[in-house]
C-alpha atoms as a PDB file:
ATOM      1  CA  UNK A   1      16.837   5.170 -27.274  1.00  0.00           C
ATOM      2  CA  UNK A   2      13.964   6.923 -25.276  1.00  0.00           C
ATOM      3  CA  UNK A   3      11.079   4.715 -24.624  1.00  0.00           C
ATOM      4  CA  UNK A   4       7.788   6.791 -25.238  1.00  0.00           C
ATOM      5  CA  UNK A   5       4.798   6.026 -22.068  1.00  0.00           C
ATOM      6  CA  UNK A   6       2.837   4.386 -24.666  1.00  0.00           C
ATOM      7  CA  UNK A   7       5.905   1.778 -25.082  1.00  0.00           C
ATOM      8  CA  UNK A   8       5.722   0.919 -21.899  1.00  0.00           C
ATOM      9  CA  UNK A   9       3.634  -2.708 -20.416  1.00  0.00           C
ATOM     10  CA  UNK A  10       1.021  -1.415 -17.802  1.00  0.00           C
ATOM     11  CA  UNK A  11       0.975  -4.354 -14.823  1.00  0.00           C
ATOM     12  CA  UNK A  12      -2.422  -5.799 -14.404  1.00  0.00           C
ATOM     13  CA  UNK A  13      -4.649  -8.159 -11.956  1.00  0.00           C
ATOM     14  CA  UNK A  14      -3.842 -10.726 -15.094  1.00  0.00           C
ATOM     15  CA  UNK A  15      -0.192 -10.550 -14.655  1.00  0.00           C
ATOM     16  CA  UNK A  16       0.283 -10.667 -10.911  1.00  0.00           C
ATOM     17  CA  UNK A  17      -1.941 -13.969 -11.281  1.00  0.00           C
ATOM     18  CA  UNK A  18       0.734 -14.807 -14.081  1.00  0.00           C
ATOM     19  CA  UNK A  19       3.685 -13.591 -11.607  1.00  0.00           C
ATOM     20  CA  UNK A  20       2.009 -16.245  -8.793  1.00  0.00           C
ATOM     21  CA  UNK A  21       1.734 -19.295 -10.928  1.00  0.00           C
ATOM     22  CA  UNK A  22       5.407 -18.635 -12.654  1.00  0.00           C
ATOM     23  CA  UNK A  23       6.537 -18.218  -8.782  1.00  0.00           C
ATOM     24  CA  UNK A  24       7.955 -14.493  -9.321  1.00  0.00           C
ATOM     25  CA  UNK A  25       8.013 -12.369  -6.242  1.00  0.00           C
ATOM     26  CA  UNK A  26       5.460  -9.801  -6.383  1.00  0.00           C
ATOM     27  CA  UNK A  27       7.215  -5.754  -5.453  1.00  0.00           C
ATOM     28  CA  UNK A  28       4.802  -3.527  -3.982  1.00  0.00           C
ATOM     29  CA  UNK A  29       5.833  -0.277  -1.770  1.00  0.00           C
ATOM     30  CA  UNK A  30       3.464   2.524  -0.797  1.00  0.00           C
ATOM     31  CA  UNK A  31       3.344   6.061  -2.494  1.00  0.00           C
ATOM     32  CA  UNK A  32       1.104   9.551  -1.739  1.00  0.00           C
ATOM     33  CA  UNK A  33       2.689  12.238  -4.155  1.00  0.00           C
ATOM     34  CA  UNK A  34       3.843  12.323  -7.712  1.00  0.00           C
ATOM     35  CA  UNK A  35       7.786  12.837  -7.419  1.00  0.00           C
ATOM     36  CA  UNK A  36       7.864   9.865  -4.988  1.00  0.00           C
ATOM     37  CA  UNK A  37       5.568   7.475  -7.556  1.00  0.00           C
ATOM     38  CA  UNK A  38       7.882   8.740 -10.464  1.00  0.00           C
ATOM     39  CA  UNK A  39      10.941   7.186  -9.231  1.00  0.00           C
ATOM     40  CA  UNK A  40       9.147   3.912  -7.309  1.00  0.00           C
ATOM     41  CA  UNK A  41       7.658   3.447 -10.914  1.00  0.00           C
ATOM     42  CA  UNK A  42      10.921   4.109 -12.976  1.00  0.00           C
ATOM     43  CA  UNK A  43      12.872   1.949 -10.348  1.00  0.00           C
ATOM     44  CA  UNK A  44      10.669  -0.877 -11.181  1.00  0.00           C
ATOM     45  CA  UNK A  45       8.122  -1.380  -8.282  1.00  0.00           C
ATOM     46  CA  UNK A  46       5.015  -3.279  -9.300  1.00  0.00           C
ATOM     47  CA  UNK A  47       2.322  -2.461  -7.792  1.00  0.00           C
ATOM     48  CA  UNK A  48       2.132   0.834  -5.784  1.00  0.00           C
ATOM     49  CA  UNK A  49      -0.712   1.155  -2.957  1.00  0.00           C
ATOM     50  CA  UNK A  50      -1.815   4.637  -1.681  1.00  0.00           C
ATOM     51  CA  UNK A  51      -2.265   3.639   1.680  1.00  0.00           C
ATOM     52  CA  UNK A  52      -4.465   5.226   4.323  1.00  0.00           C
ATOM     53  CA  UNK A  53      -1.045   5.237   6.123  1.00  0.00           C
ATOM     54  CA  UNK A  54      -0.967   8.940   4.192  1.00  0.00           C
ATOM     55  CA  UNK A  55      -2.524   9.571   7.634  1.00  0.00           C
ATOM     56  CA  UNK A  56       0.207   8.786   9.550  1.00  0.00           C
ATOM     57  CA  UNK A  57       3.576   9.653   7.165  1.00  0.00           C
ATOM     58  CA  UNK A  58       2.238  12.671   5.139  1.00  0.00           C
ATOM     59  CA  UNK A  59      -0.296  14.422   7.946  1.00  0.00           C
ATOM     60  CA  UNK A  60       1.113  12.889  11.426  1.00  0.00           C
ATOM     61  CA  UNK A  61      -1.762  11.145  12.504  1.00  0.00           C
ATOM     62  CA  UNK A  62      -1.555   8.097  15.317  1.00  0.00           C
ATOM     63  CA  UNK A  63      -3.554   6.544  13.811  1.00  0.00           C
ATOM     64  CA  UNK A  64      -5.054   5.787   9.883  1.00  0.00           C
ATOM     65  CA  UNK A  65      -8.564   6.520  11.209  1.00  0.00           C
ATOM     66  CA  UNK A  66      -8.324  10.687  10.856  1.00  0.00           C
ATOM     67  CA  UNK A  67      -7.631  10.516   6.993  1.00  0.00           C
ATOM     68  CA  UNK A  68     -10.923  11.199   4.407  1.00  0.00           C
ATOM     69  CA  UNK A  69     -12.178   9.917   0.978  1.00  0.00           C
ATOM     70  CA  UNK A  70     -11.310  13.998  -0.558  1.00  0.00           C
ATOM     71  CA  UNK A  71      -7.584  13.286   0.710  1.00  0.00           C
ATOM     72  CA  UNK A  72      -7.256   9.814  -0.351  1.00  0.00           C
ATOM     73  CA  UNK A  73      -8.589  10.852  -3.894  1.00  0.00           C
ATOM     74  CA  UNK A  74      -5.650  13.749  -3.651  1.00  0.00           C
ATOM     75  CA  UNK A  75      -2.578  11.329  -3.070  1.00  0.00           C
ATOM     76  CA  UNK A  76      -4.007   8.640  -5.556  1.00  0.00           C
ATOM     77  CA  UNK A  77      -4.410  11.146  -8.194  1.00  0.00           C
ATOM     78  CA  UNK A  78      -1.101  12.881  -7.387  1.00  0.00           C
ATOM     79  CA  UNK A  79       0.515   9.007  -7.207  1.00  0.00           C
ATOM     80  CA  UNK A  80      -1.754   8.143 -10.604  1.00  0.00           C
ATOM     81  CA  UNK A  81       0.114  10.894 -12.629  1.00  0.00           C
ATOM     82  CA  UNK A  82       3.644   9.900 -11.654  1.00  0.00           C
ATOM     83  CA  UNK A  83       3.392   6.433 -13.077  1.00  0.00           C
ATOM     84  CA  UNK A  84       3.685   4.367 -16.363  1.00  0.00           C
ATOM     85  CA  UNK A  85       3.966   0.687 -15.122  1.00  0.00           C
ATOM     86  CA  UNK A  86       2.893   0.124 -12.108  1.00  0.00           C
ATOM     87  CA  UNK A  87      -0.400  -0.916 -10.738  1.00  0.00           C
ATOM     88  CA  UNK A  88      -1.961   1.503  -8.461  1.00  0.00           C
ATOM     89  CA  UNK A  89      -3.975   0.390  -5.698  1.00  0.00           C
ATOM     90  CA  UNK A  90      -6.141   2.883  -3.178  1.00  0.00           C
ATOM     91  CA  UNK A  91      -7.100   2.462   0.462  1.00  0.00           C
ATOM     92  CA  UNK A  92     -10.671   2.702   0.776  1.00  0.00           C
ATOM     93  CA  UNK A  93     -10.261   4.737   4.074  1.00  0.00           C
ATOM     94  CA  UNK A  94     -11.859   4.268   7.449  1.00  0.00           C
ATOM     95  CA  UNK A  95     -15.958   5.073   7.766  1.00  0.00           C
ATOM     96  CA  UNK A  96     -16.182   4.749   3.379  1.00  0.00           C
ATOM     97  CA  UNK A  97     -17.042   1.425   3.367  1.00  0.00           C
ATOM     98  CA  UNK A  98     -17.714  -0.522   6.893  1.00  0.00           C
ATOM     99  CA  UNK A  99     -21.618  -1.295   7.120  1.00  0.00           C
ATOM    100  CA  UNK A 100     -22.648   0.172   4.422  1.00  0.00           C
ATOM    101  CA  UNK A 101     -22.600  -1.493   0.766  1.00  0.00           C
ATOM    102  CA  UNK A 102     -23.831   1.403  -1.195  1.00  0.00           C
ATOM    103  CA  UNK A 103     -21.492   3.967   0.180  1.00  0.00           C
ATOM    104  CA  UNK A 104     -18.423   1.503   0.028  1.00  0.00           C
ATOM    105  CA  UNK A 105     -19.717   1.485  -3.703  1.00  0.00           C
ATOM    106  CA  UNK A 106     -19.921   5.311  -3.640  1.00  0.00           C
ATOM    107  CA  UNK A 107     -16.808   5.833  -2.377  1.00  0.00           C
ATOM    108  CA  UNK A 108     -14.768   2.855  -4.823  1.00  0.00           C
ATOM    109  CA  UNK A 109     -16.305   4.829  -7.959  1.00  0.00           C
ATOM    110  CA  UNK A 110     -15.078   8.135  -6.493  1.00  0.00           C
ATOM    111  CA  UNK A 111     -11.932   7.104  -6.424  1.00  0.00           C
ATOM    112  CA  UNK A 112     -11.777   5.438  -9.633  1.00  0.00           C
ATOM    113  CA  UNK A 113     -13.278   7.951 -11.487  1.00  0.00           C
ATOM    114  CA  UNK A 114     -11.466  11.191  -9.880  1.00  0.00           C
ATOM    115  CA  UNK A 115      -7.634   9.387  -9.399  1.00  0.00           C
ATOM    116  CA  UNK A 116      -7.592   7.261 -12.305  1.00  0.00           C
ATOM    117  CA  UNK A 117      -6.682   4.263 -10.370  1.00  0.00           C
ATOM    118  CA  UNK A 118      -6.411   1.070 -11.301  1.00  0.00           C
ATOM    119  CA  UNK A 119      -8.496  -0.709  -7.956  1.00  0.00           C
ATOM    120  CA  UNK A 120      -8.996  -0.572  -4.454  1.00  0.00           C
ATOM    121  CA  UNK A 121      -8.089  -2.537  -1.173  1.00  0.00           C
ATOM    122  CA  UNK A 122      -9.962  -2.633   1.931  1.00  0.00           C
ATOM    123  CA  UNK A 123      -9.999  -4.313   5.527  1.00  0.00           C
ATOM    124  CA  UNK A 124     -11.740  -7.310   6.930  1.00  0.00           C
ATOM    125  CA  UNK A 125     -13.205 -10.714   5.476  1.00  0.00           C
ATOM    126  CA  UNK A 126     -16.926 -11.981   6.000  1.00  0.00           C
ATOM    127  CA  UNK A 127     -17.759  -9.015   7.632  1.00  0.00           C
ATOM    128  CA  UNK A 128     -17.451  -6.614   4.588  1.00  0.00           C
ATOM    129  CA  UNK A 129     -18.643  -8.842   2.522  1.00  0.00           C
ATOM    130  CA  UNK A 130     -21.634  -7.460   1.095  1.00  0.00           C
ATOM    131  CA  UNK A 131     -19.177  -4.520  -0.024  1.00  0.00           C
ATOM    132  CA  UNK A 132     -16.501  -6.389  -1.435  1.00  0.00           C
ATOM    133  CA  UNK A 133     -19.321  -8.169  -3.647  1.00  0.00           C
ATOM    134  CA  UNK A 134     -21.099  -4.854  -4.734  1.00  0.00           C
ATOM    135  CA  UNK A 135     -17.515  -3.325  -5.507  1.00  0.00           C
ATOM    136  CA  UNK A 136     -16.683  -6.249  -7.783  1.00  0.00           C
ATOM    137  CA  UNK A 137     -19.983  -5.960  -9.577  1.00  0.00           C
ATOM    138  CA  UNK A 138     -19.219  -2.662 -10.767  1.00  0.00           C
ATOM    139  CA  UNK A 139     -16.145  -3.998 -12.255  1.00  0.00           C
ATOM    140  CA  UNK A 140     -13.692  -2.775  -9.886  1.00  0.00           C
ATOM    141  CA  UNK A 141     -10.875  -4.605  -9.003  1.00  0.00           C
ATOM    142  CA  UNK A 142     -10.202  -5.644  -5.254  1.00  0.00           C
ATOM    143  CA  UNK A 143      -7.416  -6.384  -2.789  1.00  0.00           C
ATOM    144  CA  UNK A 144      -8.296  -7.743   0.339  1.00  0.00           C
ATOM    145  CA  UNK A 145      -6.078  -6.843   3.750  1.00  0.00           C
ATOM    146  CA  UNK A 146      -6.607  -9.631   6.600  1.00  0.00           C
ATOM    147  CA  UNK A 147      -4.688  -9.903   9.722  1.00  0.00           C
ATOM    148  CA  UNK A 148      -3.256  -6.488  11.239  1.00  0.00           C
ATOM    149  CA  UNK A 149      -5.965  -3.969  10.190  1.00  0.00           C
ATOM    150  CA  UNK A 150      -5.120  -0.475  11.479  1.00  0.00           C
ATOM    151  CA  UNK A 151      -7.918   0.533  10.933  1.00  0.00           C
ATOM    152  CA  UNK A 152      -9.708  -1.621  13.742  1.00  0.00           C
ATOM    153  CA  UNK A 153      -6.738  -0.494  16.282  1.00  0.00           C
ATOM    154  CA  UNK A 154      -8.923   0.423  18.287  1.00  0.00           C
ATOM    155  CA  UNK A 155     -10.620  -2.513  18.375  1.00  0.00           C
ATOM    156  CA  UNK A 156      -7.425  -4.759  18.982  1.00  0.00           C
ATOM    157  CA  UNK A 157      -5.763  -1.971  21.562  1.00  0.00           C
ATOM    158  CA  UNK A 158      -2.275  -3.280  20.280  1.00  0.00           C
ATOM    159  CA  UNK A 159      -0.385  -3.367  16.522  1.00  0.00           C
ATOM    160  CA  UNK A 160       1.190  -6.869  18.108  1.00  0.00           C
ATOM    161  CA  UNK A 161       1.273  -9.960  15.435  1.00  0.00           C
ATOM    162  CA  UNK A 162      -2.145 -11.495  15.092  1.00  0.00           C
ATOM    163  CA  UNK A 163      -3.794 -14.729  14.511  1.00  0.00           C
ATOM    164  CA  UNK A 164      -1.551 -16.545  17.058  1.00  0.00           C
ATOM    165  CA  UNK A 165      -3.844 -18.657  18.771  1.00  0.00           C
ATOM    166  CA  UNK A 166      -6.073 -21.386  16.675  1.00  0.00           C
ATOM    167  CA  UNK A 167      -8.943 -20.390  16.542  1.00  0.00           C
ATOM    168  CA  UNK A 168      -7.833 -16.373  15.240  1.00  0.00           C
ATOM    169  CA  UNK A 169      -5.695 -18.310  12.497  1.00  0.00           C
ATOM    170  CA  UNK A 170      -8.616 -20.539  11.480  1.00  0.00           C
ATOM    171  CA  UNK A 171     -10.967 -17.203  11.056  1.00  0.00           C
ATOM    172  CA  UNK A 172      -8.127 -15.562   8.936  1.00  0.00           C
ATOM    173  CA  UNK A 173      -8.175 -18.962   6.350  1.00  0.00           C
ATOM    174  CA  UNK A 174     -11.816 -18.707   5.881  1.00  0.00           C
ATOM    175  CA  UNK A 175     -11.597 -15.257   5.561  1.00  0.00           C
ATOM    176  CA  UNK A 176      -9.145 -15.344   2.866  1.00  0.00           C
ATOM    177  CA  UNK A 177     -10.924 -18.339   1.027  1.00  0.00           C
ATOM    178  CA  UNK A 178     -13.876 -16.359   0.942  1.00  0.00           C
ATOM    179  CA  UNK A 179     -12.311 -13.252  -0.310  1.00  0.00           C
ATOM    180  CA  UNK A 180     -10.590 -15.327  -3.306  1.00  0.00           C
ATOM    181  CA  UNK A 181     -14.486 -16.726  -4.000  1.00  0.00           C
ATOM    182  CA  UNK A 182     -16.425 -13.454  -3.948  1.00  0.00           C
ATOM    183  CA  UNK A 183     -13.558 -12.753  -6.592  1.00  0.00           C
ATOM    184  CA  UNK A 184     -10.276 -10.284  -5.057  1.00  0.00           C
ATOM    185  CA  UNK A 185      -7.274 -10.362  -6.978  1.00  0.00           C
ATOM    186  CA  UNK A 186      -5.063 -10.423  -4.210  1.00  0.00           C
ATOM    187  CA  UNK A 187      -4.631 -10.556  -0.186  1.00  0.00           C
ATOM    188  CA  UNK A 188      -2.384  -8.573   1.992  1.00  0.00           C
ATOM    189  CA  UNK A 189      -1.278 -10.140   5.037  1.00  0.00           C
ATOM    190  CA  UNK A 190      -0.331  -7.754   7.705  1.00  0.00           C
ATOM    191  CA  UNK A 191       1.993  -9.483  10.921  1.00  0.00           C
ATOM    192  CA  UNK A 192       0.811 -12.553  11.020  1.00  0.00           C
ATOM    193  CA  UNK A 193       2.985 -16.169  11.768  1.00  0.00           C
ATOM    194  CA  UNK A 194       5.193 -16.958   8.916  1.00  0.00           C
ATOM    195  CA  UNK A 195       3.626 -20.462   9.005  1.00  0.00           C
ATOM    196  CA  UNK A 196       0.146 -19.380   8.802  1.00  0.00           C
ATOM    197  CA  UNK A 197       0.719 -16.713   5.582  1.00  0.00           C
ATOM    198  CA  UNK A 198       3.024 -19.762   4.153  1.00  0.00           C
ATOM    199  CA  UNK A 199      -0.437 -21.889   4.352  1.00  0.00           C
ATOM    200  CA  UNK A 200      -2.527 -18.724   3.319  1.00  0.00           C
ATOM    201  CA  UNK A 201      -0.293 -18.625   0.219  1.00  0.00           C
ATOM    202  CA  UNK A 202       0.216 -22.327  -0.637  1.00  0.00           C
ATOM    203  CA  UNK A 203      -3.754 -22.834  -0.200  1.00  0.00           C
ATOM    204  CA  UNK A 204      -5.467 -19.604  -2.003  1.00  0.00           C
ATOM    205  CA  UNK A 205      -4.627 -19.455  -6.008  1.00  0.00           C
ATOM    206  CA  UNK A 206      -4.647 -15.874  -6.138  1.00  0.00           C
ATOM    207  CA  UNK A 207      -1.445 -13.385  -4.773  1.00  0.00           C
ATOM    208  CA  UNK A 208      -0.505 -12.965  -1.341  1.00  0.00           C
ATOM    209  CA  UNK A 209       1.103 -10.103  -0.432  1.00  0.00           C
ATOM    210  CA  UNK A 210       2.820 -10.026   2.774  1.00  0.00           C
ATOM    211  CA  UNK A 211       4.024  -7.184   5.542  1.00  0.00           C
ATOM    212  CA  UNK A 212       5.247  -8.702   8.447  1.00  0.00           C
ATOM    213  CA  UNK A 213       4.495 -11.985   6.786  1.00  0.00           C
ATOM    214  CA  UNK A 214       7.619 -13.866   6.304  1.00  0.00           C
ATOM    215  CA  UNK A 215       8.708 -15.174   3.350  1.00  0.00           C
ATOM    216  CA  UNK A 216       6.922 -17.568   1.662  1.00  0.00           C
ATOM    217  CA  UNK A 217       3.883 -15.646   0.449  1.00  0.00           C
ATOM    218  CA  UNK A 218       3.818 -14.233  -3.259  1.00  0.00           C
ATOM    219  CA  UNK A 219       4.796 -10.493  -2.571  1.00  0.00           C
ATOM    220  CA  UNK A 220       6.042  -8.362  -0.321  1.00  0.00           C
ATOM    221  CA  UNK A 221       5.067  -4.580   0.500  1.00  0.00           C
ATOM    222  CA  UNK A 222       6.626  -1.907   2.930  1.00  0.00           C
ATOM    223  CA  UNK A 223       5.653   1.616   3.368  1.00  0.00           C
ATOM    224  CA  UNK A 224       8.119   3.443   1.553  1.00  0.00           C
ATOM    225  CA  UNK A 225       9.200   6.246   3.938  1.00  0.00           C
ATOM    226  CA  UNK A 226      10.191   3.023   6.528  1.00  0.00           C
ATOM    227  CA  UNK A 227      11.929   1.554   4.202  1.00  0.00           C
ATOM    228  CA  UNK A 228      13.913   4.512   2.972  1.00  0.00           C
ATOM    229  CA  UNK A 229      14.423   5.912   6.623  1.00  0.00           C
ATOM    230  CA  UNK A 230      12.748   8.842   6.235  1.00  0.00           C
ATOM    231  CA  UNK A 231      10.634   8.077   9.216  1.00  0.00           C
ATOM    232  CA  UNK A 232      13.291   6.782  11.547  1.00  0.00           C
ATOM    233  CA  UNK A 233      11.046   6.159  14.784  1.00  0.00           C
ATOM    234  CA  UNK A 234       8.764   3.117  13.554  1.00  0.00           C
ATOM    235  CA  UNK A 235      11.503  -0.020  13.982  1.00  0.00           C
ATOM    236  CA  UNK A 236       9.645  -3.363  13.693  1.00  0.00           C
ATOM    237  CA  UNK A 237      11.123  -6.369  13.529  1.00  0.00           C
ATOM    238  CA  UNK A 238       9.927  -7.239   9.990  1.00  0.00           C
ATOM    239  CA  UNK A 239      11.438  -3.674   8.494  1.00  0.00           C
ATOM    240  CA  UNK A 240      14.392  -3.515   6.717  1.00  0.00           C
ATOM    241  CA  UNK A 241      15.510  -0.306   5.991  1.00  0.00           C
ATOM    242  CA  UNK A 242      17.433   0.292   2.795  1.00  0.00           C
ATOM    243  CA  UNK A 243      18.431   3.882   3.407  1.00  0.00           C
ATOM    244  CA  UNK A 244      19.148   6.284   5.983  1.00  0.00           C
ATOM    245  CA  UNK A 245      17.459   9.284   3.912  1.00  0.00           C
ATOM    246  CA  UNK A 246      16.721  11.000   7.379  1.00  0.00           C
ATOM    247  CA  UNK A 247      20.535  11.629   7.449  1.00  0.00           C
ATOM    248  CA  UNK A 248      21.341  12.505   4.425  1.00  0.00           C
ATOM    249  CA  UNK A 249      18.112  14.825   4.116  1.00  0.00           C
ATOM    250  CA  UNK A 250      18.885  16.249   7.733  1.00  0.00           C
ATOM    251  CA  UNK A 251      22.774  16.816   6.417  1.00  0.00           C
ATOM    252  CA  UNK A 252      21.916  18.259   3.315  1.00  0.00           C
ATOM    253  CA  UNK A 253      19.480  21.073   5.003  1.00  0.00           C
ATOM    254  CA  UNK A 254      22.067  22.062   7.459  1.00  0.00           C
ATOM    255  CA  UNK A 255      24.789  22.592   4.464  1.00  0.00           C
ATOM    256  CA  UNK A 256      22.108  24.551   2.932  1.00  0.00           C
ATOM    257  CA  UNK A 257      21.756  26.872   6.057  1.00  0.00           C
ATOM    258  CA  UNK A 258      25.052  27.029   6.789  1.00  0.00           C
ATOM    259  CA  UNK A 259      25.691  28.787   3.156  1.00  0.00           C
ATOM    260  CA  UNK A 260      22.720  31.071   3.765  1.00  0.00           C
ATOM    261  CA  UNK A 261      23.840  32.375   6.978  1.00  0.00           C
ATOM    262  CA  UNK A 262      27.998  32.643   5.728  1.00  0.00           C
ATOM    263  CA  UNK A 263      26.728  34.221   2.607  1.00  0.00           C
ATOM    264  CA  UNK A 264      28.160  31.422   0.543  1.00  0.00           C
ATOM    265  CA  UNK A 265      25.291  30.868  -1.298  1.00  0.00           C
ATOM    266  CA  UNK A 266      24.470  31.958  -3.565  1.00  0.00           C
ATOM    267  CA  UNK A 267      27.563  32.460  -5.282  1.00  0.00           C
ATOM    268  CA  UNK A 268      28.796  34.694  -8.576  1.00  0.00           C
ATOM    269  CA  UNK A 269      27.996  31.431 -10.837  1.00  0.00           C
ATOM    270  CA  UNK A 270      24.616  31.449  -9.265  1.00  0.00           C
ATOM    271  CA  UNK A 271      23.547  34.257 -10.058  1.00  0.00           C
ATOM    272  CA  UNK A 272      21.964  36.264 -12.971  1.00  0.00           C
END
């Protein structure tokens, strides 16, 4: 029996709260183009974030910094049409929303109106806080990011784990108290102590998703061409790769060559 798209239960900010409180791990994976969200979203992912990290996978960037509001709008639109389940979730990229309530607000109702996304995440805690609170008023759905934030690289100097020492740890509780008052639906915590995201997780009501995390927060999320080996240079230790696509992709191309060059392709049934 074919399910029809109108058949199918949209995830929501109400039932990640629901998946929290029943203890159900929380999938989330990144995606920039509509093939890729197609099969994440048929496969069963829950919540798929187009991540400024476009910069670095789809446009080979160092950094997350390069990538603009117009291009972000592309990949969550692209993502946006691929899927029938999943949440979709969009970076609010770098220079959008820092400093500057009205044009974070600007920028959030860009990209909700243009993609047809479902909310938005962005970096920091008390900092951005005027943002996060003018977002929210508009009736926008946000996820907070605390911890690693790549877009302040240059800032840190280093992507090593954060919040080791006391006093770093203590700013990143606050922080995330504070974002669960002025209302976000959920936290990611990027490479951060196990312990302190287990605390994070145990303490805060709403989901915590976690990248580098360990394991006892509510969700986990992984940028998908990692995770697939696609991209086969980026080895942390908190990826786990569940394909070696580069192979297969790199194998596949040179079959394909091969068959040009010895005229074996096409062949008589390939042809009109």
């Amino acid at each position: 029996m074919s399910v029809h798209k109108n058949d199918i239960k949209r995830i929501t900010t109400h039932q990640l709260q629901n998946m929290k409180e029943r203890g159900e791990k929380i999938s989330m994976l990144t995606a920039y183009d509509y093939s890729m969200a197609t099969i994440l979203d048929a496969a069963g992912v829950d919540v798929l974030l187009v991540g400024d990290s476009a910069s670095n996978v789809m446009a080979g960037h160092e950094t997350t910094l390069p990538i603009t509001l117009d291009q972000m709008i592309y990949h969550a639109s692209s993502v946006v049409r691929g899927v029938k389940r999943a949440f979709v979730v969009v970076d609010l990229p770098f220079g959008s929303y820092q400093g500057n309530s009205s044009e974070a607000l600007r920028s959030t109702i860009r990209i909700m109106k243009e993609s047809g996304a479902h909310g938005i995440k962005l970096e920091g805690g008390a900092e951005i806080k005027e943002s996060i609170t003018r977002i929210l008023s508009a009736g926008v759905p946000v996820m907070g990011h605390l911890g690693l934030t790549p877009q302040s690289i240059y800032k840190f100097g280093t992507y090593s784990v954060r919040a080791k020492e006391e006093a770093e740890a203590q700013k990143l509780i606050d922080d995330a108290l504070l974002l669960q008052e002025l209302g976000c639906f959920s936290i990611v915590l990027e490479k951060i102590p196990s312990e302190l995201a287990r605390r994070v997780a145990e303490k805060l009501t709403i989901p915590i998703i976690g990248i580098g995390a360990g394991p006892h927060v509510d969700g986990q999320v992984l940028v998908v061409h990692d995770m697939l080996g696609i991209n086969k240079e980026f080895k942390p230790r908190f990826l786990r790769r569940y394909a070696d696509l580069h192979s297969v992709m790199t194998e596949a191309v040179q079959n394909y060559v091969h068959d040009v060059k010895n005229k074996d392709f096409p062949n008589e049934q390939e042809a009109y």
